[in-house]
Protein backbone atom coordinates (compact mmCIF):
# COMPACT_ATOMS: atom_id res chain seq x y z
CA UNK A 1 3.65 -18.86 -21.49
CA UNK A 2 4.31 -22.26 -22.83
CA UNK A 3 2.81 -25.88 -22.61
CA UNK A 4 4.52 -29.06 -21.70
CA UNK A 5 4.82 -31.19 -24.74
CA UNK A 6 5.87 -34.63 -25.54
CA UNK A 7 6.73 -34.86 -21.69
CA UNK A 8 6.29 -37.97 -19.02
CA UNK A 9 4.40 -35.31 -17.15
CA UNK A 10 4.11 -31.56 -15.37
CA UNK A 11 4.52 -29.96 -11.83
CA UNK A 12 1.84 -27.74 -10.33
CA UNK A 13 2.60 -24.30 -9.73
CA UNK A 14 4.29 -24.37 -6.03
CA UNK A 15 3.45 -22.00 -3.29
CA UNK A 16 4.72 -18.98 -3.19
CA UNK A 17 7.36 -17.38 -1.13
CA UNK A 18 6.73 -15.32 1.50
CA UNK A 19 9.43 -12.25 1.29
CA UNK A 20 11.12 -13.66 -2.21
CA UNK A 21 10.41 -14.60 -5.40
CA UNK A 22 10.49 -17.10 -7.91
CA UNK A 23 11.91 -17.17 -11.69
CA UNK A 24 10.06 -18.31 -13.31
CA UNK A 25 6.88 -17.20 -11.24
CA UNK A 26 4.36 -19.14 -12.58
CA UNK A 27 3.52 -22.65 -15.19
CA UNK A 28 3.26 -25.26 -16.54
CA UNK A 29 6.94 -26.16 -15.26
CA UNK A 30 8.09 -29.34 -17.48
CA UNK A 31 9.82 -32.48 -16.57
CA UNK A 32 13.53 -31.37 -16.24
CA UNK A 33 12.67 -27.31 -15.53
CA UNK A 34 14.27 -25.56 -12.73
CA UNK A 35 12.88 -22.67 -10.54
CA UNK A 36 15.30 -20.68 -8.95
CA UNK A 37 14.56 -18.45 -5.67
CA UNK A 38 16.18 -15.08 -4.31
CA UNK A 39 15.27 -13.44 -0.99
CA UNK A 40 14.31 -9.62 -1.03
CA UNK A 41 17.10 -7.23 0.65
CA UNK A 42 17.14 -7.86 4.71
CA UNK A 43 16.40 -12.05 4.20
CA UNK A 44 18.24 -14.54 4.09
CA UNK A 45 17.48 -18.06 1.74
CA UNK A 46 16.70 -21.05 4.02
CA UNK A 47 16.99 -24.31 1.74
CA UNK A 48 17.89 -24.91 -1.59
CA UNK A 49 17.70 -22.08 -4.20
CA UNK A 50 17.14 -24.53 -7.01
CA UNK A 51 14.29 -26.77 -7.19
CA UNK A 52 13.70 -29.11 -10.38
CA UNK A 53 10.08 -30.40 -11.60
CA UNK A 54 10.54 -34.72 -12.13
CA UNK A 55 9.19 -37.06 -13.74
CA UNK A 56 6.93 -38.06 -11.29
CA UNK A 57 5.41 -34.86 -11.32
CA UNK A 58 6.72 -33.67 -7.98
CA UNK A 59 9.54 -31.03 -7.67
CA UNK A 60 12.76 -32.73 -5.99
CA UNK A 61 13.17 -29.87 -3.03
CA UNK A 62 11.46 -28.91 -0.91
CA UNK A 63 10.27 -25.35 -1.95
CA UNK A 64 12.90 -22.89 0.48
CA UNK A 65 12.20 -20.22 2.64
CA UNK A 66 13.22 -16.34 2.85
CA UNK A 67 14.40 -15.50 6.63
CA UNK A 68 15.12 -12.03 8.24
CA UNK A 69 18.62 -11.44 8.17
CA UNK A 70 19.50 -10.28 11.68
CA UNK A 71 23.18 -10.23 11.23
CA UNK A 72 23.30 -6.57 11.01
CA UNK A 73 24.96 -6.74 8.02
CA UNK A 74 23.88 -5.67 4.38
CA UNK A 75 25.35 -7.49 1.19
CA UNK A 76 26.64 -5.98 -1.87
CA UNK A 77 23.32 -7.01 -3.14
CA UNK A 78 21.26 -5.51 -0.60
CA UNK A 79 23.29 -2.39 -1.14
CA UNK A 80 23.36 -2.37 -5.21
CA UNK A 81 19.06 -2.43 -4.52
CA UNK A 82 18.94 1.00 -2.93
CA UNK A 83 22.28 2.59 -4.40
CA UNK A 84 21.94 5.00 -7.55
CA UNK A 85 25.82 3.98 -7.80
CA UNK A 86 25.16 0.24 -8.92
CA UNK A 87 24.64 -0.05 -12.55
């Protein structure tokens, strides 16, 4: 872990994601630092992957959501989770 230093300010940790995760999971997230979001295998990503922390100590997204996937249809990353092929 690290602290925010010689910063206009710091974003609180957002909520988390219900069926995804975020990198990185947890603060102090600095003016300027991004969060990025995946969906676990079956969901789709609602929103914008990316959210950044301002300078008004607000993130500029709004924090996305994970969605079942009810196409039917598994991506290569779904596939690569629960293949002893992928490398």
């Amino acid at each position: 872990m690290y602290f925010c230093l010689e910063t206009p300010s710091d974003c609180p940790d957002p909520d988390a994601v219900e069926n995804g995760q975020a990198s990185p999971a947890e603060g102090p997230f600095c003016y300027g630092e991004e969060i990025v979001y995946t969906c676990n295998p079956g969901y789709k990503m609602e929103g914008n992957p990316v959210i950044e922390c301002t300078d008004t100590s607000q993130f500029n997204k709004p924090i996305p959501s994970c969605v079942q996937d009810t196409s039917g249809r598994l991506s290569i990353h779904d596939f690569c989770l629960c293949s002893a092929e992928c490398t």
